[in-house]
N, C-alpha and C. Protein backbone atom coordinates (compact mmCIF):
# COMPACT_ATOMS: atom_id res chain seq x y z
N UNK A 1 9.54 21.75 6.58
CA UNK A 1 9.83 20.36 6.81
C UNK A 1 9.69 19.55 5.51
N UNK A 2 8.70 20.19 4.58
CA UNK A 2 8.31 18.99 3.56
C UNK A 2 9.45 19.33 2.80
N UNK A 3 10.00 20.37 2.23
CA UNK A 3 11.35 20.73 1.46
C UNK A 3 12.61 19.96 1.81
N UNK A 4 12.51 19.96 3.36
CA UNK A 4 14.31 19.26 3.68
C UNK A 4 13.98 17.73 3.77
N UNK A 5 12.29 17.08 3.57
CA UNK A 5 12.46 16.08 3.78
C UNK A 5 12.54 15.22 2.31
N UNK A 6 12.17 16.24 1.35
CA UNK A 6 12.08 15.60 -0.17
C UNK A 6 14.01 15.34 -0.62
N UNK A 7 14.58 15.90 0.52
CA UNK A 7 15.97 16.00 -0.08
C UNK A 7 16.37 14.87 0.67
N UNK A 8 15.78 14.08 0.70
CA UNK A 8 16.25 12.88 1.70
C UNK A 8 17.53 11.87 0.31
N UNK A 9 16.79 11.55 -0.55
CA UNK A 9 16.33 10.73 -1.65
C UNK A 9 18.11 10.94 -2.45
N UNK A 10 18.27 10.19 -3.12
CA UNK A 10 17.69 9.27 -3.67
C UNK A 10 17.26 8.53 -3.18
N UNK A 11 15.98 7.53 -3.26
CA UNK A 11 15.41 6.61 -2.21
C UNK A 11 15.62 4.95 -2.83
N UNK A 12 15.84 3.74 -2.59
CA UNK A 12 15.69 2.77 -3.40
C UNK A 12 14.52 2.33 -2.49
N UNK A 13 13.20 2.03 -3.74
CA UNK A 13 11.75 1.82 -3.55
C UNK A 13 11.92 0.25 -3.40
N UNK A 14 11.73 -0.44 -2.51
CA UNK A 14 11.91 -2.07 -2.20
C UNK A 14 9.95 -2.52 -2.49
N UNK A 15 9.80 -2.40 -3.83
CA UNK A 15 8.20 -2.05 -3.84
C UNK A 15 8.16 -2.34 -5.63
N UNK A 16 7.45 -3.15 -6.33
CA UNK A 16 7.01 -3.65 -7.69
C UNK A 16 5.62 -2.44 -7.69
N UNK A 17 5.26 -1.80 -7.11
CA UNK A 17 3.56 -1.34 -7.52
C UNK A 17 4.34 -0.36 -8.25
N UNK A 18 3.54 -0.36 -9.42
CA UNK A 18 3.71 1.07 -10.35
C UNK A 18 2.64 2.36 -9.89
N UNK A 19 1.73 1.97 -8.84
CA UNK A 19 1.43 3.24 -8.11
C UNK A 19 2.39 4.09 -7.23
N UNK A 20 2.86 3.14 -5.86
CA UNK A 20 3.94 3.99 -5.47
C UNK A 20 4.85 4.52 -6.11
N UNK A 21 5.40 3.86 -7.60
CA UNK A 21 6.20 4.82 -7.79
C UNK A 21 5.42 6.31 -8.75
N UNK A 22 4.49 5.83 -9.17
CA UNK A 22 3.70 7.04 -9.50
C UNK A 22 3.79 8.18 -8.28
N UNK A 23 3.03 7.75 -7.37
CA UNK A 23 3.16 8.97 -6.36
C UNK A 23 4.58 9.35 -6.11
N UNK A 24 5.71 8.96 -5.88
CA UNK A 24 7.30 9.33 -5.56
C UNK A 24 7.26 10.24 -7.16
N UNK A 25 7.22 10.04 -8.07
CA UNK A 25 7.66 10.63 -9.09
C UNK A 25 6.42 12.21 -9.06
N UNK A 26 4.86 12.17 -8.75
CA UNK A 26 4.46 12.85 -8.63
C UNK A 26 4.85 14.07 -7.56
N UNK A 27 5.52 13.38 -6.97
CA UNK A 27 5.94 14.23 -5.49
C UNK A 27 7.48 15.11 -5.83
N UNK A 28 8.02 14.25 -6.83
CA UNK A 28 9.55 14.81 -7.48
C UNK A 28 10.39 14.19 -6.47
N UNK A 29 10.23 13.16 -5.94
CA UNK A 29 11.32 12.33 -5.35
C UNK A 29 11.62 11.50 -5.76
N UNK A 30 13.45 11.33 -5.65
CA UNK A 30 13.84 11.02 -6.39
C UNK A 30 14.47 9.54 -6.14
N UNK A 31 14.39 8.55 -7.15
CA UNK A 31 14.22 6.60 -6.31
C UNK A 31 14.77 6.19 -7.24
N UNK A 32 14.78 4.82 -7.25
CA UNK A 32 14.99 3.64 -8.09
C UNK A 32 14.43 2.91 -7.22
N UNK A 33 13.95 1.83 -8.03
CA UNK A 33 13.09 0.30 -7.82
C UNK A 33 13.77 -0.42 -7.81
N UNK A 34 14.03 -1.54 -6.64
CA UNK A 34 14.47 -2.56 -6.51
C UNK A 34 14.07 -3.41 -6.06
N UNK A 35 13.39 -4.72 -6.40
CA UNK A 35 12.47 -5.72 -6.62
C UNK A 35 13.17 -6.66 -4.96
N UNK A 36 12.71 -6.40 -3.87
CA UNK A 36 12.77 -6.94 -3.01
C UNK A 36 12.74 -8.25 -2.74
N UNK A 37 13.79 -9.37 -2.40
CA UNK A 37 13.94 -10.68 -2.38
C UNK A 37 13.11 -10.92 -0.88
N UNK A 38 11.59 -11.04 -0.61
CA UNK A 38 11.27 -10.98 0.56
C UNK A 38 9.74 -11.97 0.24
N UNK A 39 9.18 -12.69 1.03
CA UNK A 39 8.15 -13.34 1.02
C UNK A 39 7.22 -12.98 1.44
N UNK A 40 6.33 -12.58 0.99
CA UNK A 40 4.88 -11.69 1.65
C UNK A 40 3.93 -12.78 2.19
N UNK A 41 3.83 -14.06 2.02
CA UNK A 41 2.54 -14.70 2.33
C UNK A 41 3.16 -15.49 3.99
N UNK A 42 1.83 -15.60 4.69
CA UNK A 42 0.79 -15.81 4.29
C UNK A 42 -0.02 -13.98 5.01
N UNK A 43 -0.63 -13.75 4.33
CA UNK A 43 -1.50 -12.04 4.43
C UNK A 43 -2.19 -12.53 5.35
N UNK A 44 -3.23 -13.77 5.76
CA UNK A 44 -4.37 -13.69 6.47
C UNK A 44 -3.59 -13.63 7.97
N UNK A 45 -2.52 -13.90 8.26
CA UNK A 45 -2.19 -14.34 9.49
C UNK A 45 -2.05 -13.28 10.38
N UNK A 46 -2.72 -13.06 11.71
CA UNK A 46 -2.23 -11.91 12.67
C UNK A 46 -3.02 -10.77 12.20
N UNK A 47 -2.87 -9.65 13.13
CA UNK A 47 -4.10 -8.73 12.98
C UNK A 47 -3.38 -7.63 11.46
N UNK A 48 -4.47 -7.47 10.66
CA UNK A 48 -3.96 -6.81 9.29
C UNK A 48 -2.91 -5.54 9.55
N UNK A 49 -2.89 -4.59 10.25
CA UNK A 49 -2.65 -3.39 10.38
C UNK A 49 -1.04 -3.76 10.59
N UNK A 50 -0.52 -4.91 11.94
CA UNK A 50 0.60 -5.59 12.14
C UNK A 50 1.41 -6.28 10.61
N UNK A 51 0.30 -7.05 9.97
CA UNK A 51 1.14 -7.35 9.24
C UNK A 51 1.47 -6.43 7.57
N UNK A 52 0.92 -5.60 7.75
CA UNK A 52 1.27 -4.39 6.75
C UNK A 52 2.34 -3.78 7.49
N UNK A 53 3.10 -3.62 8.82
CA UNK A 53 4.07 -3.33 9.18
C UNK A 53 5.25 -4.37 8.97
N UNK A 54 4.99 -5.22 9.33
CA UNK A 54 5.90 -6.53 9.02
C UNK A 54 6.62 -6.80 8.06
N UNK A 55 5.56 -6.89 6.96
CA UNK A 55 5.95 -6.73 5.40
C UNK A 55 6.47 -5.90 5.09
N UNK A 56 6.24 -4.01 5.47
CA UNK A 56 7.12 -3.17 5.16
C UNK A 56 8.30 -2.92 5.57
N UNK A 57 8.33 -3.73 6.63
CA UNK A 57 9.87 -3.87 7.41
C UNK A 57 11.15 -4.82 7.14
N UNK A 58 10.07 -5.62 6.47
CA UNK A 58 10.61 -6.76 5.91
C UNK A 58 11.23 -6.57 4.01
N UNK A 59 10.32 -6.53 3.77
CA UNK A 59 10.74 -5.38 2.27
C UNK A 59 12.13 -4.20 2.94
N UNK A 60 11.75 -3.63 3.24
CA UNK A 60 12.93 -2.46 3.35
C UNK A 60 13.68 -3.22 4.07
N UNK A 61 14.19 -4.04 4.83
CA UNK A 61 15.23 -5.03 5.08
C UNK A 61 15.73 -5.81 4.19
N UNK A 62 15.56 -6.31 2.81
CA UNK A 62 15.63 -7.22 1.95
C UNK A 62 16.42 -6.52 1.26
N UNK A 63 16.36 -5.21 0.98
CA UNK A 63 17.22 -3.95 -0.26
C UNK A 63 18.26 -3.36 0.71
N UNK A 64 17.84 -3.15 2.48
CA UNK A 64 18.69 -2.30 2.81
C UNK A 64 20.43 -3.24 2.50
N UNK A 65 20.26 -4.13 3.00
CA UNK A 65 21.50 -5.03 2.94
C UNK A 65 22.48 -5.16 1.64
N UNK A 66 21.68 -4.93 0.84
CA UNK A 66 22.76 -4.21 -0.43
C UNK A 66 22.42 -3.06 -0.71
N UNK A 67 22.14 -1.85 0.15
CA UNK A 67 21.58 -0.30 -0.31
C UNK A 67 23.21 0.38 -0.30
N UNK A 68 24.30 -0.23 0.12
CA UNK A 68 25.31 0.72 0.35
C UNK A 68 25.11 2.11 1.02
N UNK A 69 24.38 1.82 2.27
CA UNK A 69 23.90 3.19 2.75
C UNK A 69 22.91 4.22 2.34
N UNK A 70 22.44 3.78 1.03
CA UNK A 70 21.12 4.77 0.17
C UNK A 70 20.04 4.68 1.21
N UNK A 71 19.30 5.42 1.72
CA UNK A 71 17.74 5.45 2.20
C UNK A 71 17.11 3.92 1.01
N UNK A 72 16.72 3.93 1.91
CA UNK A 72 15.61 2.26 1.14
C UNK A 72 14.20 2.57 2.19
N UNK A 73 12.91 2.85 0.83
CA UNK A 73 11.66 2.35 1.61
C UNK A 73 11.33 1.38 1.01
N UNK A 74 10.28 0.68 2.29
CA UNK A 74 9.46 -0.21 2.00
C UNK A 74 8.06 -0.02 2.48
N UNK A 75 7.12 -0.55 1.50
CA UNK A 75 5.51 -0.50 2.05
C UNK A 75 4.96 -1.43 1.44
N UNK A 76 4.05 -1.95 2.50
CA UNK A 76 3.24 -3.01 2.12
C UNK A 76 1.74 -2.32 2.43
N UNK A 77 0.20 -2.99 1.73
CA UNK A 77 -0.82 -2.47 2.20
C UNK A 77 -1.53 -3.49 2.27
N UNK A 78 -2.52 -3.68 3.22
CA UNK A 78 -3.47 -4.64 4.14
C UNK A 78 -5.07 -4.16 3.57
N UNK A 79 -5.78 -4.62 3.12
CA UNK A 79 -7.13 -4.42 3.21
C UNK A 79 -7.77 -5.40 4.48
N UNK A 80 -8.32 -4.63 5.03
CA UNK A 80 -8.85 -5.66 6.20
C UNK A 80 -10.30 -5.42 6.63
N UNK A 81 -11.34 -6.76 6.44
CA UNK A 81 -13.07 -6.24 7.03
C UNK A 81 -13.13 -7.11 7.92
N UNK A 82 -14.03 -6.70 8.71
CA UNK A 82 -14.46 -8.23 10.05
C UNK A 82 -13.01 -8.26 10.45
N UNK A 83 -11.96 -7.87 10.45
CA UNK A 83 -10.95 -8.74 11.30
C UNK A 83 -10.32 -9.43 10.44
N UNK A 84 -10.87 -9.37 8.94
CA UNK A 84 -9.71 -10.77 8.20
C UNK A 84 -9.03 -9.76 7.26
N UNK A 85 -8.11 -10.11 6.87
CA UNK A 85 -6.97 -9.69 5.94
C UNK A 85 -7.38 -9.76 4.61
N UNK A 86 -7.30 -8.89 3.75
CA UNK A 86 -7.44 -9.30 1.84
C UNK A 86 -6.28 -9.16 1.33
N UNK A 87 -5.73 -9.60 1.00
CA UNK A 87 -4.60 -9.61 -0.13
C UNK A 87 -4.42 -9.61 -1.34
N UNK A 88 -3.65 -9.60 -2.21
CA UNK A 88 -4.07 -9.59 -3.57
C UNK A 88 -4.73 -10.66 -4.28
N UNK A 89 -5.72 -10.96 -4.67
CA UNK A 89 -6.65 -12.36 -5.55
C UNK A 89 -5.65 -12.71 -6.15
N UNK A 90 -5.78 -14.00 -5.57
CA UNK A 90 -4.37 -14.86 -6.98
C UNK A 90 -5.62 -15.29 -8.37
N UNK A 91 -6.82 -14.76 -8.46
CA UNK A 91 -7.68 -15.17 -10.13
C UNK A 91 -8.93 -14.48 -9.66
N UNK A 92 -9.87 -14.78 -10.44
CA UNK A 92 -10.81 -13.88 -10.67
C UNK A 92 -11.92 -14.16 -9.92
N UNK A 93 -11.84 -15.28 -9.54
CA UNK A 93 -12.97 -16.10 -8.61
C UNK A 93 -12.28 -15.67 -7.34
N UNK A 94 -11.09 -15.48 -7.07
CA UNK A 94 -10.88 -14.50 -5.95
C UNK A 94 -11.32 -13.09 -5.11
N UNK A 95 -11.54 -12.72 -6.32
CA UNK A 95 -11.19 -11.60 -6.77
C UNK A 95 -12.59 -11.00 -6.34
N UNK A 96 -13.64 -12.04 -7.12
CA UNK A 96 -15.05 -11.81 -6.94
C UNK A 96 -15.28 -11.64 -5.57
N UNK A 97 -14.85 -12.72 -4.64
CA UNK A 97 -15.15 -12.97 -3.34
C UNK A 97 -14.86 -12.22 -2.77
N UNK A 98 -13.71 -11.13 -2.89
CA UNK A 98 -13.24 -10.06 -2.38
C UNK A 98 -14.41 -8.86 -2.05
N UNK A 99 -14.98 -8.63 -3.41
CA UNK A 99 -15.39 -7.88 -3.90
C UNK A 99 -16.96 -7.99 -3.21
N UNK A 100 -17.19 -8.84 -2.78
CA UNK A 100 -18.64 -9.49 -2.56
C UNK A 100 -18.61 -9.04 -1.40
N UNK A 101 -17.51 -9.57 -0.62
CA UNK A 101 -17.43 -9.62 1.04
C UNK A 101 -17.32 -7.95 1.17
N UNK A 102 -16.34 -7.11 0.66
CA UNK A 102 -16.59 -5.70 0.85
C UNK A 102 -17.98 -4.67 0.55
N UNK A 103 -18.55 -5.52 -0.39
CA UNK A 103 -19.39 -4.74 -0.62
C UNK A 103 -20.95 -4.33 0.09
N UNK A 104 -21.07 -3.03 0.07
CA UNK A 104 -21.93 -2.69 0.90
C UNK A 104 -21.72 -2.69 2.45
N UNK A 105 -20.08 -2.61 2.56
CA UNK A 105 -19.81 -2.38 4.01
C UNK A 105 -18.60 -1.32 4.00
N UNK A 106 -18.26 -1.21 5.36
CA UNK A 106 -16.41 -0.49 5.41
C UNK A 106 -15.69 -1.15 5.83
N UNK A 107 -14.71 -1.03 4.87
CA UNK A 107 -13.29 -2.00 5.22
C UNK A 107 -12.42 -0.65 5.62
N UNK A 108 -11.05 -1.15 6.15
CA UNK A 108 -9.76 -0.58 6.35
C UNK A 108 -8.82 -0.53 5.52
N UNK A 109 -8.02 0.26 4.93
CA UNK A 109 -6.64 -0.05 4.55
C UNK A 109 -5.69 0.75 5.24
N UNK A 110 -4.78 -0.89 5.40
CA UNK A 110 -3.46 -0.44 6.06
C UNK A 110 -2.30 -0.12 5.54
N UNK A 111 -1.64 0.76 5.48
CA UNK A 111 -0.54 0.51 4.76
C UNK A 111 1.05 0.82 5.95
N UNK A 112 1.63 0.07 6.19
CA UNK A 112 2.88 -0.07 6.99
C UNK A 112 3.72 0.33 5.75
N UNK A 113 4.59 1.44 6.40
CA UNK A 113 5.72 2.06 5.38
C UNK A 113 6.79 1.80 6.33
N UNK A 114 8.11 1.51 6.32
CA UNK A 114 9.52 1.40 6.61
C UNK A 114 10.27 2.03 5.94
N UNK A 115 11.09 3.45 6.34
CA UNK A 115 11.90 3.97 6.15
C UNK A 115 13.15 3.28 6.40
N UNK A 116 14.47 2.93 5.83
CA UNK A 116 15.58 2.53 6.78
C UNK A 116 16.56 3.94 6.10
N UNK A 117 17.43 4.68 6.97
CA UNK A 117 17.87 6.09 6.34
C UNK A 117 19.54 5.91 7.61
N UNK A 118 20.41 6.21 7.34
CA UNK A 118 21.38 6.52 7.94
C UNK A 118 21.68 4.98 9.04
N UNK A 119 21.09 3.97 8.57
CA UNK A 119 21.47 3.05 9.29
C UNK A 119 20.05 3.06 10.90
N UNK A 120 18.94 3.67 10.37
CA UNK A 120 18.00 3.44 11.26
C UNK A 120 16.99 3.32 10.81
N UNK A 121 15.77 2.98 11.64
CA UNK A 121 14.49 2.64 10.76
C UNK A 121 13.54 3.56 11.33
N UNK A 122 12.74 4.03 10.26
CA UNK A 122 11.68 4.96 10.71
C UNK A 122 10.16 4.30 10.25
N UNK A 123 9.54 3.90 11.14
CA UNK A 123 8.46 3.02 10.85
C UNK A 123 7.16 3.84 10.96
N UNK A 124 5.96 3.54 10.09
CA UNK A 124 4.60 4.24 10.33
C UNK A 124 3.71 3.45 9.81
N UNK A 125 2.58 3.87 9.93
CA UNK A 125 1.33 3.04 9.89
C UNK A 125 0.43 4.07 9.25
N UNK A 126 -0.59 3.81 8.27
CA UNK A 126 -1.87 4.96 7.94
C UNK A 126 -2.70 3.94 7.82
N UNK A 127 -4.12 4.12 8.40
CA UNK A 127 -4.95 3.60 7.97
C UNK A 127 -6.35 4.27 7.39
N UNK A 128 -7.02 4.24 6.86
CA UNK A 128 -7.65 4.83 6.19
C UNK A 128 -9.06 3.57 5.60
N UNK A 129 -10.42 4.73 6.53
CA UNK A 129 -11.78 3.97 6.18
C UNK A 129 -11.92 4.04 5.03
N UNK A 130 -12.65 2.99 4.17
CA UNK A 130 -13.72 2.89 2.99
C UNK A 130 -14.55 2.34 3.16
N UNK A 131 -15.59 3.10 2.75
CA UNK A 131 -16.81 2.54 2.66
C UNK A 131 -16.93 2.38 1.31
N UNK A 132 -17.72 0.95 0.99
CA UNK A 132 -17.92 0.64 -0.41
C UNK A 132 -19.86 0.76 -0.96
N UNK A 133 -19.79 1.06 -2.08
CA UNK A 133 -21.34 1.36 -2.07
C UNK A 133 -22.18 -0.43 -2.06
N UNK A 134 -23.36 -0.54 -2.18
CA UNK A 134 -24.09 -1.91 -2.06
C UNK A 134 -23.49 -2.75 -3.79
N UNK A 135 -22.88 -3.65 -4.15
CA UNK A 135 -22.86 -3.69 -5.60
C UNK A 135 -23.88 -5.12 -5.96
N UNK A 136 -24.27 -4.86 -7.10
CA UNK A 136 -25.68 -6.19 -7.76
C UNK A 136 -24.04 -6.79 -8.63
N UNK A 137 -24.67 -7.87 -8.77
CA UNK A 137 -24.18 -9.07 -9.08
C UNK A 137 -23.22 -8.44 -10.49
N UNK A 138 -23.86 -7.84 -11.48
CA UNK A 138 -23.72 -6.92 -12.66
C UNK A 138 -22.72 -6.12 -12.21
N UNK A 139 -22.35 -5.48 -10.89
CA UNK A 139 -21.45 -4.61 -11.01
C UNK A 139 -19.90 -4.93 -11.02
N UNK A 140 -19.85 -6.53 -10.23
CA UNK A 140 -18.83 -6.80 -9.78
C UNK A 140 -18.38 -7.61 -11.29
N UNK A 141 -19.56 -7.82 -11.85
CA UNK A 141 -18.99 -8.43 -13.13
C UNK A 141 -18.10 -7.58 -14.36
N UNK A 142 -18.49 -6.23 -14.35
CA UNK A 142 -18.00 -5.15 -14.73
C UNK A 142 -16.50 -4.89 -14.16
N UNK A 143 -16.55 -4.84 -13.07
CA UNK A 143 -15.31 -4.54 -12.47
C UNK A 143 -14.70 -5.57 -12.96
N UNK A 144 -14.79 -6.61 -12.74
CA UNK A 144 -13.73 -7.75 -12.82
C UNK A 144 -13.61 -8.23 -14.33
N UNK A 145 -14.31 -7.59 -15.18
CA UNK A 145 -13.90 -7.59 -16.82
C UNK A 145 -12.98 -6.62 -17.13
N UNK A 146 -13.09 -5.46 -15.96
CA UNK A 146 -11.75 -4.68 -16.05
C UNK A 146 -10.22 -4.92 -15.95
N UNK A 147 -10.17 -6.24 -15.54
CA UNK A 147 -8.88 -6.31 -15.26
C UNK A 147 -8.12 -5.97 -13.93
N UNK A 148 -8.94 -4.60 -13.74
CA UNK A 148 -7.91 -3.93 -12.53
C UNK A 148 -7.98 -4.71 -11.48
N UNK A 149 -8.59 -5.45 -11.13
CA UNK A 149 -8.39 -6.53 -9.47
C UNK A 149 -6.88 -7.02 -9.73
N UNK A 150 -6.33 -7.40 -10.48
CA UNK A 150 -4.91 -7.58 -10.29
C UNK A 150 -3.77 -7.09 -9.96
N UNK A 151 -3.19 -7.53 -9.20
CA UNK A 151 -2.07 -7.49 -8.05
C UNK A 151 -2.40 -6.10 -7.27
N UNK A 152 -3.69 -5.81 -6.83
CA UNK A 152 -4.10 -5.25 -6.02
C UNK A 152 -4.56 -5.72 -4.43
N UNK A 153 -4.50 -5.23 -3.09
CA UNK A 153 -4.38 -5.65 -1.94
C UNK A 153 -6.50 -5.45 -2.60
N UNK A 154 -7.05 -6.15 -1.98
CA UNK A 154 -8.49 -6.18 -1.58
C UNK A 154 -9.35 -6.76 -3.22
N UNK A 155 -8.78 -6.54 -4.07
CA UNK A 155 -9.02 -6.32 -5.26
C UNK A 155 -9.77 -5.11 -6.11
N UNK A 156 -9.28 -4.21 -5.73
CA UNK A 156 -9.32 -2.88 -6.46
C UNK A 156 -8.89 -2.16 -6.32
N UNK A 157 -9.09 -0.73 -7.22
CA UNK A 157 -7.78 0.26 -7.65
C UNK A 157 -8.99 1.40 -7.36
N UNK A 158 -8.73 1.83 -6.41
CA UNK A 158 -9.60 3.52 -6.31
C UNK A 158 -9.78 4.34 -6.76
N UNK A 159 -7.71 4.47 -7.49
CA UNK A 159 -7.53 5.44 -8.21
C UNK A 159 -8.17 5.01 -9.72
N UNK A 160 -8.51 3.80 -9.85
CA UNK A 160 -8.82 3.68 -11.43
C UNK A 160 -10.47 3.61 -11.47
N UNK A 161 -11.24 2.48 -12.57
CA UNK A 161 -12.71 2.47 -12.38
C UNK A 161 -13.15 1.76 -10.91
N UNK A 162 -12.01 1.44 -10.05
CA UNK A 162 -12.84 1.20 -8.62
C UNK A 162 -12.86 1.99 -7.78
N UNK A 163 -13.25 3.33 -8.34
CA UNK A 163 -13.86 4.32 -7.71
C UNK A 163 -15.20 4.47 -7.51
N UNK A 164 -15.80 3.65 -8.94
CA UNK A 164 -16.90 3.74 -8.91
C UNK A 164 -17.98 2.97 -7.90
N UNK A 165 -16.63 2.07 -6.99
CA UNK A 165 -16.84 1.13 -6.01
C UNK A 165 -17.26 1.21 -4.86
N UNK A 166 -16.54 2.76 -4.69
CA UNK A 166 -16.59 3.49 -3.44
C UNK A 166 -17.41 4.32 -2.58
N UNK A 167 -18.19 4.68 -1.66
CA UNK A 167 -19.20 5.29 -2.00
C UNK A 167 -18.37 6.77 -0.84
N UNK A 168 -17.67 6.34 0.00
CA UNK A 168 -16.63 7.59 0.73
C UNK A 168 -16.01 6.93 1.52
N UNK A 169 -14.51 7.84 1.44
CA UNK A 169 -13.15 7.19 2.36
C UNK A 169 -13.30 8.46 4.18
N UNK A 170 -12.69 7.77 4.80
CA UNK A 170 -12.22 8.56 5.92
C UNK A 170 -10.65 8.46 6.10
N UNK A 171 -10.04 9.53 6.00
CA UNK A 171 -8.66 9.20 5.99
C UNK A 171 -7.92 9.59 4.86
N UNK A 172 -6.59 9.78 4.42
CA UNK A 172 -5.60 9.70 3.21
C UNK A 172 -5.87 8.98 1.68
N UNK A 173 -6.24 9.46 0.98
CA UNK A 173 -6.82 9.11 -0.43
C UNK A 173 -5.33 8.10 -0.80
N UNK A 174 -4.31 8.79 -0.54
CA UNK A 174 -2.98 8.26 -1.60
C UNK A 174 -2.81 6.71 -0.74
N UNK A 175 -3.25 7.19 1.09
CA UNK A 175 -2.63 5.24 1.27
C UNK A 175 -3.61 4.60 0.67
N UNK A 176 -5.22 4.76 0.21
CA UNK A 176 -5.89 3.64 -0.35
C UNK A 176 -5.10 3.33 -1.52
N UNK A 177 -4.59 4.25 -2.22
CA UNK A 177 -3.72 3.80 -3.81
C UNK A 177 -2.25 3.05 -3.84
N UNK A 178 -2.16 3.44 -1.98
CA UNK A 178 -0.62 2.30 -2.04
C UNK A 178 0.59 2.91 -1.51
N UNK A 179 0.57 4.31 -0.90
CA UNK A 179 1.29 4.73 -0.72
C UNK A 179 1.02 6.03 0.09
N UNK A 180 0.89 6.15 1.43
CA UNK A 180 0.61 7.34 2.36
C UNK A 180 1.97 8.32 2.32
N UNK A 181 1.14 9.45 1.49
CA UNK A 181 2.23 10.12 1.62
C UNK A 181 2.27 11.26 3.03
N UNK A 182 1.24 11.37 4.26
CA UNK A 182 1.42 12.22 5.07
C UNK A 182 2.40 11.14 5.65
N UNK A 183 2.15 10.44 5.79
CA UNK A 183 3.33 9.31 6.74
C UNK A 183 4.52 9.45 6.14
N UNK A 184 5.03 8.99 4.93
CA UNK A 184 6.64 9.05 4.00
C UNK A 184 6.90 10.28 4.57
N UNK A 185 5.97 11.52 3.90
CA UNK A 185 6.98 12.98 4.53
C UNK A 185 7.60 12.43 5.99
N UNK A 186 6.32 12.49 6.71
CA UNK A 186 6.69 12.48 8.56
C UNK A 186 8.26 11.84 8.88
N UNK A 187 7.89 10.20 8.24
CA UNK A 187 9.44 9.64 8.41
C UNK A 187 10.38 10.51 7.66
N UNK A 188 10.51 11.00 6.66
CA UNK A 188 11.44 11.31 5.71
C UNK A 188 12.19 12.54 6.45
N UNK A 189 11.21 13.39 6.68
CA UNK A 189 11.31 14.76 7.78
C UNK A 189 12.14 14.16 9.30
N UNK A 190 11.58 13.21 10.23
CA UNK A 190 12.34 12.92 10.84
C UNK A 190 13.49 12.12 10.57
N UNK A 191 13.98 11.68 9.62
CA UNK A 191 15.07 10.90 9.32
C UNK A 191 16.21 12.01 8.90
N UNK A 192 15.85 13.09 8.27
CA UNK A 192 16.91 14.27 8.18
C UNK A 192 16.93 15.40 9.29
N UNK A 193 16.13 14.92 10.53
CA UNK A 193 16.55 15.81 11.71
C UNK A 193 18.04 15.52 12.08
C-alpha cells in the first residue's frame, strides 16, 4: 500500500511550513508549494481538533481550484490544553505565555490533513499527546532567545531545541513537527484505490 500510495504525487502542498515539506521530500514524494489564498484566524474558536480540520480543508480548497486536477494537500496543526487552542505567537510575549501555560502539563496536537485527489476529498485527523517537562523561568528564556517559537502552532519546534521541552509524546512524532505521515499514507493509499 505504502508504494502505490507514494505514486499518488505529484502533490501541490497548499502549506508555507518548511517542515512539511521536509517530511514529503524525506519520504521521496513528489510536490510543489503553493502558498494558499485562505484565512486561518481566528485559531481560538470551536473545539481545536475541528478547527485543524477546517483549516486543512480549507487550505486544500484554496489550491484545488486552480490544481488543474493535480492531487492538492492541505494541513493545518492545532496545539490545544484545557480546551483552548494555541496558535502561532504573533511576538515573543506571546510566545512566552504559550510556553508558560504548557508547561509542566500535557497538551494535544492536532493536525487535520485534506487530501483533494481525482476530484474528491480524503480527510483525517492525528492527534498526538505531549507532555512537557516543569520549565523555571530561565528555561523559557532560553527557548525564546532561540528564535524557534516562530510561526510555530503552540510555540515550539520538537524537532529542533524544543525537544528539550518535552519530557514524552503519546502518539506520531512527525504530526507534532507538522505533518502526520501515518494519516497522508492512509489518505494517499485510499485515494489510489
Amino acid at each position: 500500500m505504502i508504494a502505490a500510495a507514494l505514486r499518488l504525487g505529484p502533490l501541490l502542498l497548499a502549506s508555507r511550513s518548511p517542515q512539511r515539506r521536509a517530511i514529503l521530500a524525506q519520504l521521496g514524494i513528489e510536490f510543489e508549494v503553493v502558498h494558499p489564498d485562505y484565512d486561518e484566524s481566528p485559531v481560538g474558536a470551536g473545539d481545536p481538533a475541528e478547527v485543524a480540520r477546517v483549516h486543512a480543508a480549507g487550505k486544500a480548497q484554496a489550491v484545488a481550484a486552480a490544481a488543474a486536477g493535480r492531487p492538492v494537500l492541505g494541513v493545518d496543526t492545532v496545539v490545544a490544553v484545557g480546551g483552548m487552542a494555541l496558535g502561532k505567537p504573533g511576538d515573543a510575549a506571546e510566545a512566552r505565555r504559550f510556553l508558560e501555560v504548557l508547561a509542566g502539563r500535557r497538551h494535544e496536537v492536532h493536525s487535520g490533513l485534506c487530501l483533494i485527489a481525482g476530484g474528491r476529498r480524503f480527510p483525517r485527523l492525528a492527534t498526538t499527546r505531549v507532555s512537557f517537562r516543569a520549565l523555571a523561568a530561565e528555561d523559557v528564556d532560553w527557548y525564546l532567545g532561540s528564535g524557534e517559537w516562530r510561526e510555530r502552532a503552540g510555540g515550539y519546534a520538537i524537532q529542533g531545541r524544543g525537544a528539550a521541552l518535552v519530557a514524552g509524546i503519546e502518539g506520531e512524532y512527525t504530526n507534532v513537527v507538522g505533518l502526520p505521515v501515518a494519516a497522508l499514507l492512509d489518505a494517499m493509499g485510499e485515494a489510489v484505490r
